[in-house]
PDB file of N, CA and C in Angstrom:
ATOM      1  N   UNK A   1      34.085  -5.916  53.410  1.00  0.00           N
ATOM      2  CA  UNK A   1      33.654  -6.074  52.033  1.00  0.00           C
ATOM      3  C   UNK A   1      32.131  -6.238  51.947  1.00  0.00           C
ATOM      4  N   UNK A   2      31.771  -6.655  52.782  1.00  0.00           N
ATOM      5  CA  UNK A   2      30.114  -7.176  52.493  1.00  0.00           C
ATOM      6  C   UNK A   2      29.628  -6.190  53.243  1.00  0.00           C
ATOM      7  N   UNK A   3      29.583  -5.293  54.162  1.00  0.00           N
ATOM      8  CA  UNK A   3      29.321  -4.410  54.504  1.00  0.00           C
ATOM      9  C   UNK A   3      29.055  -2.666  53.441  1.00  0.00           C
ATOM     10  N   UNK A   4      29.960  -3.018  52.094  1.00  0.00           N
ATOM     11  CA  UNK A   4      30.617  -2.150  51.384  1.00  0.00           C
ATOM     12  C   UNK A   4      29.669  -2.562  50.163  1.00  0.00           C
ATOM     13  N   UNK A   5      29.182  -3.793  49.903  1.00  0.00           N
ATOM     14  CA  UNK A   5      28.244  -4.178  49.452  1.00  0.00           C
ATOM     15  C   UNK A   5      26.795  -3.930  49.859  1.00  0.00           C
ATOM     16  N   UNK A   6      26.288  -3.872  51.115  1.00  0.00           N
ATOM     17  CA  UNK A   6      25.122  -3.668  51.472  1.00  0.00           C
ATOM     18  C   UNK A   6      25.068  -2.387  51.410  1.00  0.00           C
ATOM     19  N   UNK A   7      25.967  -1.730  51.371  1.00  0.00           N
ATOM     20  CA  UNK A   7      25.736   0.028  51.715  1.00  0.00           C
ATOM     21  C   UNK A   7      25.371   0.261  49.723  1.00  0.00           C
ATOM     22  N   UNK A   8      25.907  -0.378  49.012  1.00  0.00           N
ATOM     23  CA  UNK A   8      25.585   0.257  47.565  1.00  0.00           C
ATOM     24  C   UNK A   8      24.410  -0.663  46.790  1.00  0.00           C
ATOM     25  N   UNK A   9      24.132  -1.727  47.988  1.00  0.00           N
ATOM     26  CA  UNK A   9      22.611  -2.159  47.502  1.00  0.00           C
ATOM     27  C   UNK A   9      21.435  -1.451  47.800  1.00  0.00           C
ATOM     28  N   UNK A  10      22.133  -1.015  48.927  1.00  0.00           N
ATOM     29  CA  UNK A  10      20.837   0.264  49.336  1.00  0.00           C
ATOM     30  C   UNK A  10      20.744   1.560  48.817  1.00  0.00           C
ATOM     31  N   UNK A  11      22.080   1.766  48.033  1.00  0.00           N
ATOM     32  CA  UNK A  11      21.943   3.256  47.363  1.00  0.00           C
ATOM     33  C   UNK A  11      21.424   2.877  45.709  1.00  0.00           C
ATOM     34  N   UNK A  12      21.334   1.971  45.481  1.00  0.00           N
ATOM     35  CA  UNK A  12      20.666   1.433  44.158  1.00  0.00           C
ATOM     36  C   UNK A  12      19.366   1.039  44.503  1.00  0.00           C
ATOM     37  N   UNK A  13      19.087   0.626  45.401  1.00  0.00           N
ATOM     38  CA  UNK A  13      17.720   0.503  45.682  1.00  0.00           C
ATOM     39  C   UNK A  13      16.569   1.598  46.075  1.00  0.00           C
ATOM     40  N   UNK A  14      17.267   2.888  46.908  1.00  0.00           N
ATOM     41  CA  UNK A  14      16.810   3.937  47.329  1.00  0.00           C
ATOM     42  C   UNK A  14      16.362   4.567  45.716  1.00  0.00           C
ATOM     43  N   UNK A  15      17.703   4.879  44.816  1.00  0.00           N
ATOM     44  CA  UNK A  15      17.101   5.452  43.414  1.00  0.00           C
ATOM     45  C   UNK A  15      15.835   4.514  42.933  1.00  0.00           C
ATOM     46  N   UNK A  16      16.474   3.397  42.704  1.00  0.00           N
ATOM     47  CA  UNK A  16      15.413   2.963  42.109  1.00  0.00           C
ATOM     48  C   UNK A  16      14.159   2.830  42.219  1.00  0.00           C
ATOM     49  N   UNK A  17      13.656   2.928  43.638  1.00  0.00           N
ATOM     50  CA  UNK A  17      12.757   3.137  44.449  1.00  0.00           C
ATOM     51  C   UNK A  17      11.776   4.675  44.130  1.00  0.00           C
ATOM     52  N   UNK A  18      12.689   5.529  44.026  1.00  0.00           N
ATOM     53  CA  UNK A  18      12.642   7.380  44.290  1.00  0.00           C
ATOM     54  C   UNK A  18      11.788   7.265  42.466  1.00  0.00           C
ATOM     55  N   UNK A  19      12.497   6.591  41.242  1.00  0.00           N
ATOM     56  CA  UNK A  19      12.467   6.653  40.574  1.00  0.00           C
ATOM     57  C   UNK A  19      10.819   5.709  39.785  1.00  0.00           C
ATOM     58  N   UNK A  20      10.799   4.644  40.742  1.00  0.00           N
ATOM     59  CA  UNK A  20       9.384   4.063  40.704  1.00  0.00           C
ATOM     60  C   UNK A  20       8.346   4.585  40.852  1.00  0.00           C
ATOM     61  N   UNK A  21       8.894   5.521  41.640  1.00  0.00           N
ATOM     62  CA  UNK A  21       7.546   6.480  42.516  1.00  0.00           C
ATOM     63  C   UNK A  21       7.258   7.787  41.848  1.00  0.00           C
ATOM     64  N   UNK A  22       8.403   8.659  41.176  1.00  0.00           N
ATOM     65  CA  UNK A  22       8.165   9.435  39.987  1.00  0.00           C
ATOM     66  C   UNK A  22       6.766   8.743  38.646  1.00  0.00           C
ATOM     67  N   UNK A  23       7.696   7.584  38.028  1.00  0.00           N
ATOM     68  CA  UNK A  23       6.902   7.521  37.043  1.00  0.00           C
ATOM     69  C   UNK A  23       6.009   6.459  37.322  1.00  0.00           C
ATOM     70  N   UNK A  24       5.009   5.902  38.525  1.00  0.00           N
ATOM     71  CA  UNK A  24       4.552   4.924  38.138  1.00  0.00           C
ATOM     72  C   UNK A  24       2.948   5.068  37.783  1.00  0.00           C
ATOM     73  N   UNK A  25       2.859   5.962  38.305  1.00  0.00           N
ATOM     74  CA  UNK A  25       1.392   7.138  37.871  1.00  0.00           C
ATOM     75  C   UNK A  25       1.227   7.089  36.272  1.00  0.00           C
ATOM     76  N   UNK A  26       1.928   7.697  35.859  1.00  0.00           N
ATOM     77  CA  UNK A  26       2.349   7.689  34.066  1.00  0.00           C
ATOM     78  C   UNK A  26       2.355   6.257  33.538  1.00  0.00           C
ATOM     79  N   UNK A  27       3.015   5.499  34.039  1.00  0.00           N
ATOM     80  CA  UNK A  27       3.445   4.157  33.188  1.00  0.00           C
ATOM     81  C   UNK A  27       1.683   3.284  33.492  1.00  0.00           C
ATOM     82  N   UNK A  28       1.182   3.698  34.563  1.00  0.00           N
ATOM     83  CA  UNK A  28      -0.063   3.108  34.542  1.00  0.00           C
ATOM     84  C   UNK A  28      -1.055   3.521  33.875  1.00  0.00           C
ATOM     85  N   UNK A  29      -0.914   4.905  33.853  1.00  0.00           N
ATOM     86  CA  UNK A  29      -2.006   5.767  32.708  1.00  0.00           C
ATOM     87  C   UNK A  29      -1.919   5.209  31.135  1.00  0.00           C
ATOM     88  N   UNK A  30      -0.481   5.336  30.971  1.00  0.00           N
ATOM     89  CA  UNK A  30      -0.270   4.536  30.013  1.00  0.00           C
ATOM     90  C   UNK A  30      -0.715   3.599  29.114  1.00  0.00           C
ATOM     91  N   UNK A  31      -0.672   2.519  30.681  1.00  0.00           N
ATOM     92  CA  UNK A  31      -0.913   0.786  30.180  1.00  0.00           C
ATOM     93  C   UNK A  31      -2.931   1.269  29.963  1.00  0.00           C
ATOM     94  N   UNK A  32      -3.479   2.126  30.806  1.00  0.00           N
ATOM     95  CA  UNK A  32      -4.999   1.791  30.570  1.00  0.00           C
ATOM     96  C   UNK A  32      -5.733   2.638  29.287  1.00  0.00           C
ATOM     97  N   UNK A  33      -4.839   3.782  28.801  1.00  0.00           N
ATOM     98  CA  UNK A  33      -5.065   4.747  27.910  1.00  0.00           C
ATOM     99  C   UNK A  33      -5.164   3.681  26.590  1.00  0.00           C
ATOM    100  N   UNK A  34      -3.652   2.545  26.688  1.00  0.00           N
ATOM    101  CA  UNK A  34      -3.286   1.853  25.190  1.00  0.00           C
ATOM    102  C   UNK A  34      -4.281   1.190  25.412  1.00  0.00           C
ATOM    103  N   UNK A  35      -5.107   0.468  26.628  1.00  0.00           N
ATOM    104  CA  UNK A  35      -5.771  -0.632  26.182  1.00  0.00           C
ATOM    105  C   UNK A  35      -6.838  -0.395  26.206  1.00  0.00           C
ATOM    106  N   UNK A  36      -7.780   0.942  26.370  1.00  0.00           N
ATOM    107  CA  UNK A  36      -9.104   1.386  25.923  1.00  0.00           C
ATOM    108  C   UNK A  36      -8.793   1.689  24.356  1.00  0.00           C
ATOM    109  N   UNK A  37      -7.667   2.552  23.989  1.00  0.00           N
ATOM    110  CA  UNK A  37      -7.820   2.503  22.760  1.00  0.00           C
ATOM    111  C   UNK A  37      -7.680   1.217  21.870  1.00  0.00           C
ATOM    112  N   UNK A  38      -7.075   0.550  22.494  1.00  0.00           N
ATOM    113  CA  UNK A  38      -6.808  -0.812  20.948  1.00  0.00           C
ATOM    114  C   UNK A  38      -8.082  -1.902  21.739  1.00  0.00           C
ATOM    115  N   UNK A  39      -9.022  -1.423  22.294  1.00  0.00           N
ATOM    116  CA  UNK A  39     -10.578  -2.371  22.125  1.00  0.00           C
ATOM    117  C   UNK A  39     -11.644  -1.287  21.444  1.00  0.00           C
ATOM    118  N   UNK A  40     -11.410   0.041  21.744  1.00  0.00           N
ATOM    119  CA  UNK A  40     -12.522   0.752  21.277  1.00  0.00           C
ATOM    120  C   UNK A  40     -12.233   1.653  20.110  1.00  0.00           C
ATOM    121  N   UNK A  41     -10.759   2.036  19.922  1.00  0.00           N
ATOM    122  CA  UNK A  41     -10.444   3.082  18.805  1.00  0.00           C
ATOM    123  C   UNK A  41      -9.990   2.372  17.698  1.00  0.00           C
ATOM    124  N   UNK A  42      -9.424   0.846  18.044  1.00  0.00           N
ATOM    125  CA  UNK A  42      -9.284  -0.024  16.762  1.00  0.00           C
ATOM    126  C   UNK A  42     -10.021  -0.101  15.471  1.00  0.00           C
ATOM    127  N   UNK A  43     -11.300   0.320  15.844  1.00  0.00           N
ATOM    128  CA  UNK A  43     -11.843   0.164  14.135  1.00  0.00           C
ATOM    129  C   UNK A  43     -11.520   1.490  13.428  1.00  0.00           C
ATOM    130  N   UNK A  44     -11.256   2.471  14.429  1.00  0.00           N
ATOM    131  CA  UNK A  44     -11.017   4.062  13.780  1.00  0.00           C
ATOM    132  C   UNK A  44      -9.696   3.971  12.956  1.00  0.00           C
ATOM    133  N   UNK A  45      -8.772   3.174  13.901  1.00  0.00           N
ATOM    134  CA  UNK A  45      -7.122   3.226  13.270  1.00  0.00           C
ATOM    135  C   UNK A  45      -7.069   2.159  12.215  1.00  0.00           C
ATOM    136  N   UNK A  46      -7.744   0.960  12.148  1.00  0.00           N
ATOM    137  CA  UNK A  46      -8.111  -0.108  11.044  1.00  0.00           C
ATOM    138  C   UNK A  46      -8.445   0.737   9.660  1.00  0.00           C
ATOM    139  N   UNK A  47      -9.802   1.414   9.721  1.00  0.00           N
ATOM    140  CA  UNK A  47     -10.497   2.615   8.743  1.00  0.00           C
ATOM    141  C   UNK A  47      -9.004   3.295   8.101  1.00  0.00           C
ATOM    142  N   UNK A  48      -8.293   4.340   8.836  1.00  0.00           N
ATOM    143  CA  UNK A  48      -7.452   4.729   8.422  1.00  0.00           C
ATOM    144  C   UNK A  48      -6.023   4.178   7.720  1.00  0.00           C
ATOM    145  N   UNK A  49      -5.725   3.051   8.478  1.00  0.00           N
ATOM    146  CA  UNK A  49      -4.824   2.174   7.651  1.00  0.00           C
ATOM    147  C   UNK A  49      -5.406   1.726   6.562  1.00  0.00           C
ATOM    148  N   UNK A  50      -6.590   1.101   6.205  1.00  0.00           N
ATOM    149  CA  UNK A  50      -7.168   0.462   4.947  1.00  0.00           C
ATOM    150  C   UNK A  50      -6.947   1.624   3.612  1.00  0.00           C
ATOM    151  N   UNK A  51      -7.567   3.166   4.206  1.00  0.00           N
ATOM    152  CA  UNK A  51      -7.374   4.242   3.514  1.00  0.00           C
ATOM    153  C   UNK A  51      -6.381   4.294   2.856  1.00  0.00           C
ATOM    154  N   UNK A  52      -4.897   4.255   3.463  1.00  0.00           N
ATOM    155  CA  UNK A  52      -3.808   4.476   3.392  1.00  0.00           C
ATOM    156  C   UNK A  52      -3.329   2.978   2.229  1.00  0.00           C
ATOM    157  N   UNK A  53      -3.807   1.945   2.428  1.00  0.00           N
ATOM    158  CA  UNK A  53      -2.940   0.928   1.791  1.00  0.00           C
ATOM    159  C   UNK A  53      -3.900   0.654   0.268  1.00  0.00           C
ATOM    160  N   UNK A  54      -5.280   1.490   0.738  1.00  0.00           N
ATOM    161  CA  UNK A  54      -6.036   1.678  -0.694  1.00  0.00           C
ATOM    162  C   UNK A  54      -5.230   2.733  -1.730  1.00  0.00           C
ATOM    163  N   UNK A  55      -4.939   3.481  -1.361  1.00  0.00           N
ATOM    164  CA  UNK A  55      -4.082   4.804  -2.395  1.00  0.00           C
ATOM    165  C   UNK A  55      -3.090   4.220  -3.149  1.00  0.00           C
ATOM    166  N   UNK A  56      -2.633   3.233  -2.407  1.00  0.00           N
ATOM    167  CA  UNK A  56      -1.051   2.640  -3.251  1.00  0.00           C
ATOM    168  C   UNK A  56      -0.048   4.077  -2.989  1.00  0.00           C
ATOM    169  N   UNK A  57       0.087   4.085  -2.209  1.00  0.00           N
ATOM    170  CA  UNK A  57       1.166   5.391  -1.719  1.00  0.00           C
ATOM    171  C   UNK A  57       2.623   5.063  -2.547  1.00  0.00           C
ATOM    172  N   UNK A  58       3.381   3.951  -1.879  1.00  0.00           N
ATOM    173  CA  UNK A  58       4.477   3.285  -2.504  1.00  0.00           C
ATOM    174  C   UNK A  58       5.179   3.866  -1.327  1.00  0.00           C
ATOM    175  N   UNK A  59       6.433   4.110  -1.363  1.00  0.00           N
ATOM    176  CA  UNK A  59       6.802   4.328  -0.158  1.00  0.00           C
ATOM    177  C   UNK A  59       6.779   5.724   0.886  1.00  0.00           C
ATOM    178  N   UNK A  60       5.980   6.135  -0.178  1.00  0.00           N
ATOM    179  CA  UNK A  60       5.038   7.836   1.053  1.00  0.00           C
ATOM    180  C   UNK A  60       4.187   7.041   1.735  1.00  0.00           C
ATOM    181  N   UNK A  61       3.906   5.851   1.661  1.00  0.00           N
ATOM    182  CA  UNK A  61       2.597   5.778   2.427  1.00  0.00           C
ATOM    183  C   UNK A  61       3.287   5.467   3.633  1.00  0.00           C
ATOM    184  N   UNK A  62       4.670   5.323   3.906  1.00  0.00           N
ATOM    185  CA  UNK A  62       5.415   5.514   5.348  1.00  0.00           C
ATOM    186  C   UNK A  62       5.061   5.937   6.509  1.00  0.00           C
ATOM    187  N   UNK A  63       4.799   7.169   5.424  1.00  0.00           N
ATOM    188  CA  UNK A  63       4.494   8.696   6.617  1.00  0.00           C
ATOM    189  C   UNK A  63       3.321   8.488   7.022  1.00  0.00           C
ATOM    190  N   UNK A  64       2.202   8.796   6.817  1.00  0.00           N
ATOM    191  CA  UNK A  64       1.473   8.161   7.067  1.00  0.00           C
ATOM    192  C   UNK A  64       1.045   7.471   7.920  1.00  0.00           C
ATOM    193  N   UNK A  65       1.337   6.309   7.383  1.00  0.00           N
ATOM    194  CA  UNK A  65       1.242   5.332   8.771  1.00  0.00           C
ATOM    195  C   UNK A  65       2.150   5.453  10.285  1.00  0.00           C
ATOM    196  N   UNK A  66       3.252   6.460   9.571  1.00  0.00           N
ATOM    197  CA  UNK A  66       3.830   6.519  10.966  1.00  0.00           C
ATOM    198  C   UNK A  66       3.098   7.466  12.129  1.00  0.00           C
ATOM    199  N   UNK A  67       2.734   8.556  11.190  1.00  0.00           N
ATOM    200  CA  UNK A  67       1.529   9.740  11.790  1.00  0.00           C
ATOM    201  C   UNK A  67       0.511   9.176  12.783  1.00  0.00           C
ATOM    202  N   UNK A  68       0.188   7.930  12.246  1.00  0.00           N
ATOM    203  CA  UNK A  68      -0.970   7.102  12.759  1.00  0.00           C
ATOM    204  C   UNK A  68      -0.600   6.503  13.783  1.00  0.00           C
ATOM    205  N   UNK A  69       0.766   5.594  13.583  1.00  0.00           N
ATOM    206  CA  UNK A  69       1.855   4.879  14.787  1.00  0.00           C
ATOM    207  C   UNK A  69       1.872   5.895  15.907  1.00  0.00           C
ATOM    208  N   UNK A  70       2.159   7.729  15.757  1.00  0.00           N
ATOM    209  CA  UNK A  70       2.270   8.692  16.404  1.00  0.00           C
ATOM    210  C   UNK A  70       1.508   8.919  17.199  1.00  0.00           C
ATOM    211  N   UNK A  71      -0.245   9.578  16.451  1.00  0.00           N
ATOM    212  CA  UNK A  71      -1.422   9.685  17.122  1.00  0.00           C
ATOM    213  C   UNK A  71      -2.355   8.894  17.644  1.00  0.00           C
ATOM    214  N   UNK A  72      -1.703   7.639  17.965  1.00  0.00           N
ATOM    215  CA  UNK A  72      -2.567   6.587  18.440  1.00  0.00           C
ATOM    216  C   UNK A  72      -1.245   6.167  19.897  1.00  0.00           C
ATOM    217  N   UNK A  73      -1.961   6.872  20.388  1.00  0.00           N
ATOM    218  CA  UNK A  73      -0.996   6.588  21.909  1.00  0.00           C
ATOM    219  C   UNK A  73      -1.246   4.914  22.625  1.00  0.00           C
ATOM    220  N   UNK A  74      -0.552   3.988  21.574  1.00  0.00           N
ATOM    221  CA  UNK A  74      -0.765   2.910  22.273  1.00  0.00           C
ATOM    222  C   UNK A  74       0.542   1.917  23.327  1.00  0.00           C
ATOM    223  N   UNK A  75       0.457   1.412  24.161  1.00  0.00           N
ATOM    224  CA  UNK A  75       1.459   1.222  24.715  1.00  0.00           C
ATOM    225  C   UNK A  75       1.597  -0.528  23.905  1.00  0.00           C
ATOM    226  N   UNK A  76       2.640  -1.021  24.252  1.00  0.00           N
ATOM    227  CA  UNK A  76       2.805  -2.176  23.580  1.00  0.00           C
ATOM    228  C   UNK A  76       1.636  -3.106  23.824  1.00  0.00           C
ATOM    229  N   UNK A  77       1.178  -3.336  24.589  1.00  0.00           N
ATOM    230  CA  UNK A  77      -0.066  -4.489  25.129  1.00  0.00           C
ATOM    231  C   UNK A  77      -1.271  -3.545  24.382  1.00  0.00           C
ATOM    232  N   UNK A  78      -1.116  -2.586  23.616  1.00  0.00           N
ATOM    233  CA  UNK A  78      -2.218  -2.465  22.938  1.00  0.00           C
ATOM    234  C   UNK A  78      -1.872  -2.530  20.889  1.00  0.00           C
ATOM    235  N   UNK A  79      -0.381  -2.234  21.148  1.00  0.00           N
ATOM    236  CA  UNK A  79       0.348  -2.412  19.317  1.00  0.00           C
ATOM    237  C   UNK A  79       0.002  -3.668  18.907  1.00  0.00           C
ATOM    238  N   UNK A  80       0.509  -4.673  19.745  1.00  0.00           N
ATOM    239  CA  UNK A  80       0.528  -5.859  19.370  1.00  0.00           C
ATOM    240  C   UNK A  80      -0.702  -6.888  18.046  1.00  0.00           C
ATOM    241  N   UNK A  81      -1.727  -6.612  19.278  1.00  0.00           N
ATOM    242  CA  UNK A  81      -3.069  -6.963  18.652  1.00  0.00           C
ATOM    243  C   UNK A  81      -3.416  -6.492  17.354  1.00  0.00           C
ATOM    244  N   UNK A  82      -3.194  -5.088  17.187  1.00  0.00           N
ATOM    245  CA  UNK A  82      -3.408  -3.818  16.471  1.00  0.00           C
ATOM    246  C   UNK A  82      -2.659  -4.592  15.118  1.00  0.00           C
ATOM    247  N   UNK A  83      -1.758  -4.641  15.772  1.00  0.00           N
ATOM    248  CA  UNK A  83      -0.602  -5.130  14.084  1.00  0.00           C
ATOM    249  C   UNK A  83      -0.618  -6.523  13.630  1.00  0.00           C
ATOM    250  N   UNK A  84      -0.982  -7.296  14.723  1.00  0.00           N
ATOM    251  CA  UNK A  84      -1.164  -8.829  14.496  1.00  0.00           C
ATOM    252  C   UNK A  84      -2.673  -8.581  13.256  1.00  0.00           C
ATOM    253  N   UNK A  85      -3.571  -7.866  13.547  1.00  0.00           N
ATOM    254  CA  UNK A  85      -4.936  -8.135  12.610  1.00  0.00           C
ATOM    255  C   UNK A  85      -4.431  -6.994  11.295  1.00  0.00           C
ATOM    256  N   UNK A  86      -4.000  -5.815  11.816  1.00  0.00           N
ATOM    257  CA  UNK A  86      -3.496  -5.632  10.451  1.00  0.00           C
ATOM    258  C   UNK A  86      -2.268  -6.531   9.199  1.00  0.00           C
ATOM    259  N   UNK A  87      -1.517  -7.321  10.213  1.00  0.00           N
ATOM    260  CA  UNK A  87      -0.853  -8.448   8.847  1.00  0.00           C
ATOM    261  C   UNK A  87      -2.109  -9.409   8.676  1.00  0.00           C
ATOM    262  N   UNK A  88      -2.665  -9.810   9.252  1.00  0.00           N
ATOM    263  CA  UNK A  88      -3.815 -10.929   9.218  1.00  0.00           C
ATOM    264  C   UNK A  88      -5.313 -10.578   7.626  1.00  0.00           C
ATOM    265  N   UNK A  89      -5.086  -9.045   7.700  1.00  0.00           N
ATOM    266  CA  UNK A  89      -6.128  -8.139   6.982  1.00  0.00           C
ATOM    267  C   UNK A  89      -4.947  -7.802   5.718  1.00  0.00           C
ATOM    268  N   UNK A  90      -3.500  -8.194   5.872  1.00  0.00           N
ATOM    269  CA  UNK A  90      -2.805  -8.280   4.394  1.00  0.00           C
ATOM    270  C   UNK A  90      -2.122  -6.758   3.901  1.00  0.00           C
ATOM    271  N   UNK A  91      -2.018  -5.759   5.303  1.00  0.00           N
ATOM    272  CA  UNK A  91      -1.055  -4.893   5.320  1.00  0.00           C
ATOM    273  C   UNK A  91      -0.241  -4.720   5.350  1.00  0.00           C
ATOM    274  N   UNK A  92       0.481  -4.173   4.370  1.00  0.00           N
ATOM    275  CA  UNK A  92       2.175  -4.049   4.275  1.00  0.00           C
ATOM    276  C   UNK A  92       3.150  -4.138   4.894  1.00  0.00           C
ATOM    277  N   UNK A  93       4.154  -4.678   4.602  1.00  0.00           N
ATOM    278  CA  UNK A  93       5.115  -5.052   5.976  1.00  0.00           C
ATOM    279  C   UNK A  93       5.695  -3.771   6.212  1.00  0.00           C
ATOM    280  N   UNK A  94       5.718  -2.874   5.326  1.00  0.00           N
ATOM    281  CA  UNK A  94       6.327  -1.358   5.383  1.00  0.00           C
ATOM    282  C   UNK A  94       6.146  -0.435   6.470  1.00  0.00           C
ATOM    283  N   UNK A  95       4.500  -0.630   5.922  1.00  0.00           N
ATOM    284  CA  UNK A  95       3.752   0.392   6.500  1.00  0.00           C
ATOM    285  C   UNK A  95       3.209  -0.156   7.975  1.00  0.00           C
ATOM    286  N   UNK A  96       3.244  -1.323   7.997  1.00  0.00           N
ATOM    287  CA  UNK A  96       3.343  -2.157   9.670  1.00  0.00           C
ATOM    288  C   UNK A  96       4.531  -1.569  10.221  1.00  0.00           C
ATOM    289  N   UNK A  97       5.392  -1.985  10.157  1.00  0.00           N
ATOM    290  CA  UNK A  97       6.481  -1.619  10.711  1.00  0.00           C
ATOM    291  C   UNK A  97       6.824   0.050  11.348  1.00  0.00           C
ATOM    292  N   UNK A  98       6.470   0.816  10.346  1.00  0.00           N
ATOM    293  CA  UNK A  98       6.346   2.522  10.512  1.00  0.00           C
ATOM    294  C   UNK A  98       5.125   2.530  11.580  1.00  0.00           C
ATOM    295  N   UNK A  99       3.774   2.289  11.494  1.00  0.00           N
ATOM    296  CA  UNK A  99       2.827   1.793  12.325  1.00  0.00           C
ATOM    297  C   UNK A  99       3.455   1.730  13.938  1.00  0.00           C
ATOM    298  N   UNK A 100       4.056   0.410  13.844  1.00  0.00           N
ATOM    299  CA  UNK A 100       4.327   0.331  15.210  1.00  0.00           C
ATOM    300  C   UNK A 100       5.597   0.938  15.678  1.00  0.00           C
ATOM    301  N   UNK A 101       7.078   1.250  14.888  1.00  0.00           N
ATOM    302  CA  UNK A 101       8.197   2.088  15.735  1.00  0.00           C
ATOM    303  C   UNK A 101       7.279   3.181  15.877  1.00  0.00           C
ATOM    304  N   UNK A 102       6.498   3.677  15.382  1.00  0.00           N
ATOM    305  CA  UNK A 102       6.654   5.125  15.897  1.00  0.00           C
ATOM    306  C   UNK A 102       5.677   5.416  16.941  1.00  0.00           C
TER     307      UNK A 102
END
């Protein structure tokens, strides 16, 4: 039995392993891409949200902000901040929300 066990800790470990090594290139590009943008592109995506919550869209201004959620490749350690100063600056819970799922 424990023999039968070690043999399928190692075949879960081998994938998981195989699978670390695929994406960990990416998941690091990732983490440094989100966090140059949410210190240096933040006032660009701030500008554009203000735009957006100036129009009074109503609930088009969704899109929008989700476009923005879209083209702003941020990974979570860079959303966070991003959305914490936009509720802080009195942006919509709507258009926050669309912001960051997307």
């Amino acid at each position: 039995m424990l023999d039968i066990i070690r043999r399928e800790f190692i075949y879960v470990w081998y994938y998981f392993e195989v699978q670390l090594r695929q994406i960990f290139l990416y998941w690091a590009l990732g983490i440094v891409i989100g966090s140059v943008i949410s210190v240096f592109g933040k006032q660009k995506i701030h500008s554009l949200m203000s735009v957006i919550q100036d129009k009074h869209l109503g609930v088009l201004g969704i899109i929008p902000a989700s476009l923005i959620g879209i083209a702003s490749p941020l990974c979570m350690y860079g959303t966070i901040p991003i959305a914490a100063s936009f509720s802080q600056k009195g942006m919509r819970d709507d258009y926050l929300a669309a912001f960051m799922m997307s």
